[in-house]
N, C-alpha and C. Protein backbone atom coordinates (compact mmCIF):
# COMPACT_ATOMS: atom_id res chain seq x y z
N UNK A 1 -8.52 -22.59 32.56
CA UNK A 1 -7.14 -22.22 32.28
C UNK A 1 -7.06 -20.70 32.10
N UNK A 2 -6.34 -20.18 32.26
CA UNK A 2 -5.86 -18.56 32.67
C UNK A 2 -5.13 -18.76 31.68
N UNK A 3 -5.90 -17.52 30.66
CA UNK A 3 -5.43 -17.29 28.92
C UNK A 3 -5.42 -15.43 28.97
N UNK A 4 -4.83 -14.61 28.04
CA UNK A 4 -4.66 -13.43 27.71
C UNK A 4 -5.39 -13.22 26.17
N UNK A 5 -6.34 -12.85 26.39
CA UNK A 5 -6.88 -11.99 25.21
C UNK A 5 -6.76 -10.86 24.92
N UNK A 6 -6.24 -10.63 23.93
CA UNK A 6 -6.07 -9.05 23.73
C UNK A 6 -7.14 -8.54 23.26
N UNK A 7 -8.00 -7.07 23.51
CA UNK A 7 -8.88 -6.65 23.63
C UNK A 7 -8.63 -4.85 22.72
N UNK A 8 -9.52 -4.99 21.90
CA UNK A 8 -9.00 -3.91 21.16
C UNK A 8 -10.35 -2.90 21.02
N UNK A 9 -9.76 -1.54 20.75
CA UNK A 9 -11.02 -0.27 21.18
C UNK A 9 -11.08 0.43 19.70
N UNK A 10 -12.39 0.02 19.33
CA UNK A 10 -12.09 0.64 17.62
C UNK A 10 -13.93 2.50 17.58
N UNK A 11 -13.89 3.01 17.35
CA UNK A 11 -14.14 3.66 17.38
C UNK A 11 -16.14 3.62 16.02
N UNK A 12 -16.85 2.67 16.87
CA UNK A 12 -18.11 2.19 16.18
C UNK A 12 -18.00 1.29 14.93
N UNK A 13 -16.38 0.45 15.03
CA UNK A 13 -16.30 -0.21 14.15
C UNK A 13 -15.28 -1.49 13.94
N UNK A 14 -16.28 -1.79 15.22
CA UNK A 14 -15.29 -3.36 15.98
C UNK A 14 -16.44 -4.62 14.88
N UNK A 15 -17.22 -4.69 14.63
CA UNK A 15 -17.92 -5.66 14.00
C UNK A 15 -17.19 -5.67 13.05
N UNK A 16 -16.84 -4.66 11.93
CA UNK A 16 -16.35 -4.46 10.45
C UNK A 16 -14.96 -5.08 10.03
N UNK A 17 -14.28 -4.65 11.86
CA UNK A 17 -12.59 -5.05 11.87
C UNK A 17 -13.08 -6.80 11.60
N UNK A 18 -13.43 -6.61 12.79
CA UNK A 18 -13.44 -8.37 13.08
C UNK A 18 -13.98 -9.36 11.85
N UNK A 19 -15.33 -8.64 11.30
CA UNK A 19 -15.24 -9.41 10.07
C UNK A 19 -14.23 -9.46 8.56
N UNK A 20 -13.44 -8.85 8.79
CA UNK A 20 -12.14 -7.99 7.58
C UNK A 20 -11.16 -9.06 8.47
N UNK A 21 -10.83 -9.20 9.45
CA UNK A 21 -9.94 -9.88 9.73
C UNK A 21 -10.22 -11.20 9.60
N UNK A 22 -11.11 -11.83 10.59
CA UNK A 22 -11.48 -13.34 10.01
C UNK A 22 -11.52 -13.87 8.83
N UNK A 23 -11.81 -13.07 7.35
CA UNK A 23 -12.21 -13.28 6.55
C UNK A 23 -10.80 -13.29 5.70
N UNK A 24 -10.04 -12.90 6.58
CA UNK A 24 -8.32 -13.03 5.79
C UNK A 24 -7.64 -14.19 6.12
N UNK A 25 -8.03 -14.93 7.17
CA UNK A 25 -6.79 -15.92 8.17
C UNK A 25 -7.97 -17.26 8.69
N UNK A 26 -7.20 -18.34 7.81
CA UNK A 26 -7.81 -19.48 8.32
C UNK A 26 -7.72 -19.81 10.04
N UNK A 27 -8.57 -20.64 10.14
CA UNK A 27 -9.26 -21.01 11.57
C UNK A 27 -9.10 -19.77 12.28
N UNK A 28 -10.18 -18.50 11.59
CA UNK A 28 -10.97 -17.29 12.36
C UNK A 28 -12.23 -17.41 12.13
N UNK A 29 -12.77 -16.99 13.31
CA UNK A 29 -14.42 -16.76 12.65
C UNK A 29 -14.36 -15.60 13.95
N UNK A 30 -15.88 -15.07 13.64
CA UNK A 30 -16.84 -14.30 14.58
C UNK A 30 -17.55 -15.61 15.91
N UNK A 31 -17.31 -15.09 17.01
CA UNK A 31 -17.90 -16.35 17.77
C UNK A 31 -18.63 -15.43 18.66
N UNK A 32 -19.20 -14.10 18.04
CA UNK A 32 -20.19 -13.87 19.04
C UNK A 32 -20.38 -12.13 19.56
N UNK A 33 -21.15 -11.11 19.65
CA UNK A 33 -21.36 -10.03 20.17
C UNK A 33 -22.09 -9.78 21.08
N UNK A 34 -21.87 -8.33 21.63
CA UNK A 34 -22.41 -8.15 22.97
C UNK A 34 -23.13 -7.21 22.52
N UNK A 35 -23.93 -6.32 22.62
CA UNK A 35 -25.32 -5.36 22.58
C UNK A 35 -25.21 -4.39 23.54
N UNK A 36 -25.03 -2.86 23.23
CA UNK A 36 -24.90 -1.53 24.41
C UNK A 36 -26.93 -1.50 24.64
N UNK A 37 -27.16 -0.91 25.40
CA UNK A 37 -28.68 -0.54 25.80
C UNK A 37 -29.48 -0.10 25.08
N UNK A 38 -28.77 0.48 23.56
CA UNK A 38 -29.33 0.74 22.39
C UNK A 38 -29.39 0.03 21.39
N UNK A 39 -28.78 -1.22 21.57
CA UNK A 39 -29.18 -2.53 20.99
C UNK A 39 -27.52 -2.56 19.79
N UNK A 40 -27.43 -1.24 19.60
CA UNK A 40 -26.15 -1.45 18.87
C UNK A 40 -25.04 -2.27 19.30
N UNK A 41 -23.78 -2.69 18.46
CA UNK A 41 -22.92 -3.88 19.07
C UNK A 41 -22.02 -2.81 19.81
N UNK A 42 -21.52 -3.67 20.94
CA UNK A 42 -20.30 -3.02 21.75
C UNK A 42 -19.26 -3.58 21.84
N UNK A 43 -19.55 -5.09 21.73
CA UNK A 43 -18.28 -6.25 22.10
C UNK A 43 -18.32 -6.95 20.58
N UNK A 44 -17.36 -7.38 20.65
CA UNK A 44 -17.20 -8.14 19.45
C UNK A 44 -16.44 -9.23 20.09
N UNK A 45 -16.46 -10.32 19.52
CA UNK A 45 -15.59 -11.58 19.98
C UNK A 45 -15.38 -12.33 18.70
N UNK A 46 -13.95 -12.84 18.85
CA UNK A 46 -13.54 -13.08 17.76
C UNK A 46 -12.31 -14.12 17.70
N UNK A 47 -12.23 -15.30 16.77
CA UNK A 47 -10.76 -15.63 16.50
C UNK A 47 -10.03 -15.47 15.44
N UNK A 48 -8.87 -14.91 15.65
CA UNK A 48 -8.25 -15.58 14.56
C UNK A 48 -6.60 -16.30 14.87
N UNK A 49 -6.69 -17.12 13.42
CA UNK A 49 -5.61 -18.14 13.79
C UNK A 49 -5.51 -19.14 15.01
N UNK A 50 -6.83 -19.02 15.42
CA UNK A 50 -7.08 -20.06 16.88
C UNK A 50 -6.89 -19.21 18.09
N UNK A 51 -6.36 -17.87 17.99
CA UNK A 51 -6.28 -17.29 19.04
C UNK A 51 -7.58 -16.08 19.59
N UNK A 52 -8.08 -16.24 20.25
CA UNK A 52 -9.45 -15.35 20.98
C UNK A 52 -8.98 -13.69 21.00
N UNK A 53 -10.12 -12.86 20.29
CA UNK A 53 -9.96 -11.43 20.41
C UNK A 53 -11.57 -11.30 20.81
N UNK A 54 -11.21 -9.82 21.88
CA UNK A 54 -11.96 -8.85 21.66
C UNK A 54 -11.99 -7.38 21.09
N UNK A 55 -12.93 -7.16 20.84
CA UNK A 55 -13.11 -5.59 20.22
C UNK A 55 -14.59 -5.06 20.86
N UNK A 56 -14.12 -3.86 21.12
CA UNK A 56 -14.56 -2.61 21.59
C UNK A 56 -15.08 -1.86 20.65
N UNK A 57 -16.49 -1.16 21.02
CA UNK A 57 -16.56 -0.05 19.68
C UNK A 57 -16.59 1.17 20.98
N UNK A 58 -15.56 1.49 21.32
CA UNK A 58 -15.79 2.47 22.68
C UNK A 58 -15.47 3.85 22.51
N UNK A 59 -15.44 3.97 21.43
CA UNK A 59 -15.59 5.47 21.13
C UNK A 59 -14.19 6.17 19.99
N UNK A 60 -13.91 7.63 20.12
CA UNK A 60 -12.76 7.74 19.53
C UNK A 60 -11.61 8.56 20.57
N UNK A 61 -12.24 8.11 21.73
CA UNK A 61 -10.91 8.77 23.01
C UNK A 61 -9.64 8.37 22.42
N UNK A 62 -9.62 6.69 22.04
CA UNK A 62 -8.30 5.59 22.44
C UNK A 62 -8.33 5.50 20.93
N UNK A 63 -6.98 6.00 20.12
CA UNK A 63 -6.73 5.75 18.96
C UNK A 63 -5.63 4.84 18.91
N UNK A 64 -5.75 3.91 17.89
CA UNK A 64 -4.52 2.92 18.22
C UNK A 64 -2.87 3.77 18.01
N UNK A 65 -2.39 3.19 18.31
CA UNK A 65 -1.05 3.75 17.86
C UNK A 65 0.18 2.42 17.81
N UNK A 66 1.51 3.12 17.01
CA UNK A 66 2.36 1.84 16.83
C UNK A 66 2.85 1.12 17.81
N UNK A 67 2.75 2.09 19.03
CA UNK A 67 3.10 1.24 20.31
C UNK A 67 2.42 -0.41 20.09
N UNK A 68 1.43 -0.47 20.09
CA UNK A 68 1.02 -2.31 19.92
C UNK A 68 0.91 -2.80 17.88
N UNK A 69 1.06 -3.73 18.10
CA UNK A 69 1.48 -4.50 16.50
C UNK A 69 1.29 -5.59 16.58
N UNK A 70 0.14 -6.24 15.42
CA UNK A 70 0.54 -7.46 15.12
C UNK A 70 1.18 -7.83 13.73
N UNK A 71 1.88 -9.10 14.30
CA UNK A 71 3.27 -9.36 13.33
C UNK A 71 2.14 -10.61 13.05
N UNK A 72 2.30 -10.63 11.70
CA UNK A 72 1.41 -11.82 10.92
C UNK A 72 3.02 -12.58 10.39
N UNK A 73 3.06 -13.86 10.62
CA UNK A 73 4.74 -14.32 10.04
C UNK A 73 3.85 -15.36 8.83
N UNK A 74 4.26 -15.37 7.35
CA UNK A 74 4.03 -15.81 6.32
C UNK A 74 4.87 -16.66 5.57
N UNK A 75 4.50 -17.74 4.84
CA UNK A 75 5.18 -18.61 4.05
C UNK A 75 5.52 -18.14 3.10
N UNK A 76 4.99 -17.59 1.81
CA UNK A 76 5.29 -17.77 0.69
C UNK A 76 5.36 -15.85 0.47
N UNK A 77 5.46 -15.58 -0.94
CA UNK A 77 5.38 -13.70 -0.73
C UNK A 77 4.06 -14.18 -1.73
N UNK A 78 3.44 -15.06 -1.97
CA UNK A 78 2.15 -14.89 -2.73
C UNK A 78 0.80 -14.32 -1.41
N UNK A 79 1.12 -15.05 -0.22
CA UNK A 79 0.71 -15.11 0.97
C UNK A 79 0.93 -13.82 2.03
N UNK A 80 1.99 -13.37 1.37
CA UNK A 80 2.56 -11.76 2.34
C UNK A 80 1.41 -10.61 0.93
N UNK A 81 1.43 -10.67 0.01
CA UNK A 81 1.47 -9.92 -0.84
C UNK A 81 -0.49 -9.86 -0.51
N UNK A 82 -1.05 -10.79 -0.31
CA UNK A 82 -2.66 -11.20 -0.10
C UNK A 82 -3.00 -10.10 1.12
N UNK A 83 -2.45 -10.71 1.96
CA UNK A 83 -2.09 -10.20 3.00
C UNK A 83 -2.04 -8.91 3.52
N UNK A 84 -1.18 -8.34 2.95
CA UNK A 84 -0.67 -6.47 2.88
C UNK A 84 -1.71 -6.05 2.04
N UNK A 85 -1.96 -6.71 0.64
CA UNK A 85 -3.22 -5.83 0.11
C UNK A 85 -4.66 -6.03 0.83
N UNK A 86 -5.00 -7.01 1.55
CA UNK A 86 -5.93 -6.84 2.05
C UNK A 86 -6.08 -6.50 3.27
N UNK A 87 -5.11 -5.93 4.00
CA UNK A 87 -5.64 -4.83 5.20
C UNK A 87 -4.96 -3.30 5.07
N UNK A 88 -4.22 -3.25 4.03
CA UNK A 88 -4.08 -1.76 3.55
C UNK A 88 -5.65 -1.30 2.68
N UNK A 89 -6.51 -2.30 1.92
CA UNK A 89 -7.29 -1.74 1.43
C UNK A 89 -8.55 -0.94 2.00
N UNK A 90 -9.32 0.34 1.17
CA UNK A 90 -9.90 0.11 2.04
C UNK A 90 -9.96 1.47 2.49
N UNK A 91 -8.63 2.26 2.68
CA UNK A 91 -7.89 2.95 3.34
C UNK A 91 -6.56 3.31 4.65
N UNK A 92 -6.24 1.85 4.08
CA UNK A 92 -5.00 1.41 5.22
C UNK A 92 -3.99 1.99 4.16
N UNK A 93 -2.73 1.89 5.30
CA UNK A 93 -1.47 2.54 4.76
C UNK A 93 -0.27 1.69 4.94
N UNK A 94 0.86 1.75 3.53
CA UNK A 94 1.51 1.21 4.05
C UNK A 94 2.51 2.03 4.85
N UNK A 95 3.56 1.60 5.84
CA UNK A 95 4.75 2.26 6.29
C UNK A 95 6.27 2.54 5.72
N UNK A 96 6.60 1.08 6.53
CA UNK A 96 8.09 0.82 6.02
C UNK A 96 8.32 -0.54 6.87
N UNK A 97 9.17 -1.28 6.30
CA UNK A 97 10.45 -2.43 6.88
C UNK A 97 9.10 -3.57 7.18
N UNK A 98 7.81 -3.69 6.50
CA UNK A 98 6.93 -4.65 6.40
C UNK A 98 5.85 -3.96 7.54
N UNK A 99 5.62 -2.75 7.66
CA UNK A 99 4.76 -2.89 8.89
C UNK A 99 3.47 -1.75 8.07
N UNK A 100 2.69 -2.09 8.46
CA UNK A 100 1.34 -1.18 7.46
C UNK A 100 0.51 -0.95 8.53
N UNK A 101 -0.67 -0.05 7.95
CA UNK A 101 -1.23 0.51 9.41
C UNK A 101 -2.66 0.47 8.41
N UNK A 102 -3.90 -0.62 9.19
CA UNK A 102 -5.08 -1.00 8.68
C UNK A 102 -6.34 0.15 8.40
N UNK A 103 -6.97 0.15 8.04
CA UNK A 103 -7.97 1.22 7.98
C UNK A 103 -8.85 1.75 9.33
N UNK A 104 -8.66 0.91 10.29
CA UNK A 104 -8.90 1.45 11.32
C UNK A 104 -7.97 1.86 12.08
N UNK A 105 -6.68 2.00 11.84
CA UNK A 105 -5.38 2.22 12.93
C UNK A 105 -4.83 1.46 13.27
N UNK A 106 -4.88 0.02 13.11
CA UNK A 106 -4.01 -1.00 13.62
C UNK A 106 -2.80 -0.99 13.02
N UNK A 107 -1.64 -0.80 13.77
CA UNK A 107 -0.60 -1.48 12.95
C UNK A 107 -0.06 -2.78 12.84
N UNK A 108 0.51 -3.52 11.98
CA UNK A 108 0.65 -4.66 11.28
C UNK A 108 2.21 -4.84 10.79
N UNK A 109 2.77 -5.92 11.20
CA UNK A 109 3.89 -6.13 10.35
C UNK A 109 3.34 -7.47 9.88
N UNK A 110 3.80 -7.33 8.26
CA UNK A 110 3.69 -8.78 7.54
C UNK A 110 5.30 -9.17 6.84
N UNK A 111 5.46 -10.01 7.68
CA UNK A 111 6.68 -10.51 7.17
C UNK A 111 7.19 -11.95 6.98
N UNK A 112 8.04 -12.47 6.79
CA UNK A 112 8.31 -13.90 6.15
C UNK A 112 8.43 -14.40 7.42
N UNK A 113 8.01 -15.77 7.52
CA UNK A 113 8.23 -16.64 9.00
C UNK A 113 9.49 -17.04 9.25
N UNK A 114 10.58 -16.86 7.77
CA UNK A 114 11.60 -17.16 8.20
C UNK A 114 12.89 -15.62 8.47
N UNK A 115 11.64 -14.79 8.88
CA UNK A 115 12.65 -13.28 9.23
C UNK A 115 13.78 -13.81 9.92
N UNK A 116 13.62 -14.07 11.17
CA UNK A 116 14.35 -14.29 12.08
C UNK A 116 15.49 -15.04 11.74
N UNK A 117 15.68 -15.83 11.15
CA UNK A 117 16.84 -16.63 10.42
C UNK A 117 17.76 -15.78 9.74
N UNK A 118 17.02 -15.22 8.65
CA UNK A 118 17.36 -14.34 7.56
C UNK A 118 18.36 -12.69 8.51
N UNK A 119 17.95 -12.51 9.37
CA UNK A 119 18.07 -11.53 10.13
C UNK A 119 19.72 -11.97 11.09
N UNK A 120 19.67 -13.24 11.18
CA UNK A 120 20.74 -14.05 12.10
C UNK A 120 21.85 -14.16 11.34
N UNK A 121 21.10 -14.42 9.38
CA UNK A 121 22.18 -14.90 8.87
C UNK A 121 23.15 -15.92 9.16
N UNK A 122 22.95 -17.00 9.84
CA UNK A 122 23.88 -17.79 10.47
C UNK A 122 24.86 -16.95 11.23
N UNK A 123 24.83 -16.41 11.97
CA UNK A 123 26.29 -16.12 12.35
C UNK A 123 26.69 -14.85 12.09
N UNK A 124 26.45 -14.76 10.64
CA UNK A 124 27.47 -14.06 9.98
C UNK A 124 27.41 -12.50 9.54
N UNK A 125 27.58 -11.75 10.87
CA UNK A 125 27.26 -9.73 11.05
C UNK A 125 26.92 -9.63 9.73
N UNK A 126 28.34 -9.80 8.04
CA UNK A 126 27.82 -8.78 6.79
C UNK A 126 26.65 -9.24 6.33
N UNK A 127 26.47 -10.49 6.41
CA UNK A 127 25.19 -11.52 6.07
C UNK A 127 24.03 -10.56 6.79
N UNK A 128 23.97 -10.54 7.92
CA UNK A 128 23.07 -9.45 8.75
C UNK A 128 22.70 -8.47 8.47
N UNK A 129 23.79 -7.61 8.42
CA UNK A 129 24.03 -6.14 8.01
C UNK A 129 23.15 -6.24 6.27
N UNK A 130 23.41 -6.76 5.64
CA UNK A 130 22.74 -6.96 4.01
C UNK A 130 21.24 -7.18 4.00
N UNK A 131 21.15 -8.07 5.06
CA UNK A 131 19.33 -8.18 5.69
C UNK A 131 18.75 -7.12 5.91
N UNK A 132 19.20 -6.48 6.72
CA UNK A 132 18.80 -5.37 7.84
C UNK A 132 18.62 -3.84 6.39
N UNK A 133 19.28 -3.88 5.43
CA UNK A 133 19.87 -2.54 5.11
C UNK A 133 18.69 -3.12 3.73
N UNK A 134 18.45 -4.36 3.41
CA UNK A 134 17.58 -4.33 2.20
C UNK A 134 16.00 -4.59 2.90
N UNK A 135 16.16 -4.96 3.94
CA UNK A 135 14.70 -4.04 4.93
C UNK A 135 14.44 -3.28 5.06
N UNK A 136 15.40 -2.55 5.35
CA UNK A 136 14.96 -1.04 5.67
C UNK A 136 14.60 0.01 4.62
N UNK A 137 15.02 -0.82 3.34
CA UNK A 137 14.89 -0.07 1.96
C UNK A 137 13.54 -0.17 1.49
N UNK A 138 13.03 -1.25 2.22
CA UNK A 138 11.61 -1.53 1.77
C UNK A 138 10.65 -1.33 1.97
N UNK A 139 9.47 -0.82 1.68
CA UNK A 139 8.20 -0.81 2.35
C UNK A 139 7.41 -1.98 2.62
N UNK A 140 7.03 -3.03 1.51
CA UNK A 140 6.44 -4.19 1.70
C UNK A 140 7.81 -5.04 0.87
N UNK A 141 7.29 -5.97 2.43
CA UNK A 141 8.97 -6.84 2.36
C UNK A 141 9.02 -7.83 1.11
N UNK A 142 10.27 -7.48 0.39
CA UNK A 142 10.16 -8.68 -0.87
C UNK A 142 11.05 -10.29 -0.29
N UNK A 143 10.46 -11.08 0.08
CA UNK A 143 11.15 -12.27 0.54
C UNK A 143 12.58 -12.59 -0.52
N UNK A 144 12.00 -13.26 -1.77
CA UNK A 144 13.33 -13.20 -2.63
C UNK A 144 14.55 -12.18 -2.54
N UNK A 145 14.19 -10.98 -2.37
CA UNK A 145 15.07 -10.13 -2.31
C UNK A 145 15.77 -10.17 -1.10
N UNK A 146 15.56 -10.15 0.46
CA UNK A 146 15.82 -10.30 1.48
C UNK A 146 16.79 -11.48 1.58
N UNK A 147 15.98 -12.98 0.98
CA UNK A 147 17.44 -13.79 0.78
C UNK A 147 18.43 -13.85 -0.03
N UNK A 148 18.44 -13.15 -1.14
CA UNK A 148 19.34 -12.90 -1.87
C UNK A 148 20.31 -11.87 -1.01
N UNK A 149 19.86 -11.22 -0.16
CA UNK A 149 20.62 -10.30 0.77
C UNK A 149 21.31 -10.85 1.68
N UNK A 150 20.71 -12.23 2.34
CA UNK A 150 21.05 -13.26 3.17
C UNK A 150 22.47 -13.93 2.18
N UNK A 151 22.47 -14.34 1.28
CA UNK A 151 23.60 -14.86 0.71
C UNK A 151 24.34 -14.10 0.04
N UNK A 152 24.11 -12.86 0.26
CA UNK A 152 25.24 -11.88 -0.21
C UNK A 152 25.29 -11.49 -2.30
């Protein structure tokens, strides 16, 4: 079957990501590395959440940037809050409107699984507009607060 792995270039420190990430998100593990001619790792292979990654330790040409993001979508804010502190730590940063940037450069949005709803408001633009404006106020997204914004 013809699948898309996304393949990521970390700068001698694709083993470290990959184990920091698996070690956050059920059904991830390490499933395996590749070896440069100096025996050091080059490939990393990896899941998380059931979905297949690679990582690169290919140097520091290719720095990540916000152009690519992963959006982690969360249940509870006990689960967002785990979450944000453990890939800001470390030396990660947070941003704004739920999106943080990991200690190696990845950026990250962690936000509630039910954004998209909350964001729709049923329907209803001021309902929207109240979403949108107590997002944007935020750095790490407070769920309670967001629906309380949702119902005005």
């Amino acid at each position: 079957m013809t699948r898309i792995v996304p393949f990521l270039w970390y700068d001698g420190q694709a083993q470290q990501a990959a184990e920091t990430y698996t070690a956050l998100f059920p059904d991830s593990h390490v499933d395996g590395m590749g070896h440069g001619p100096d025996g050091s790792v080059l490939v990393v292979e990896f899941t998380l959440l059931g979905q297949p990654y690679r990582a690169m330790n290919g140097g520091p040409d290719h720095p990540f940037s916000d152009a690519v993001s992963f959006q982690v979508d969360v249940a509870t804010q006990e689960e967002l809050d785990r979450v944000w502190d453990a890939l800001i730590a470390d030396g990660g940063r947070p941003v704004a409107c739920g999106w943080l940037v990991d200690r190696w450069g990845l950026s990250w949005q962690v936000t509630p699984a039910e954004m998209g709803e909350l964001m729709a408001a049923g329907g209803d633009p001021a309902a929207a507009e109240r979403v949108f404006r107590a997002m944007t106020s935020m750095v790490k997204l407070d769920i309670a607060a967001l629906r309380q914004a949702a119902r005005g």
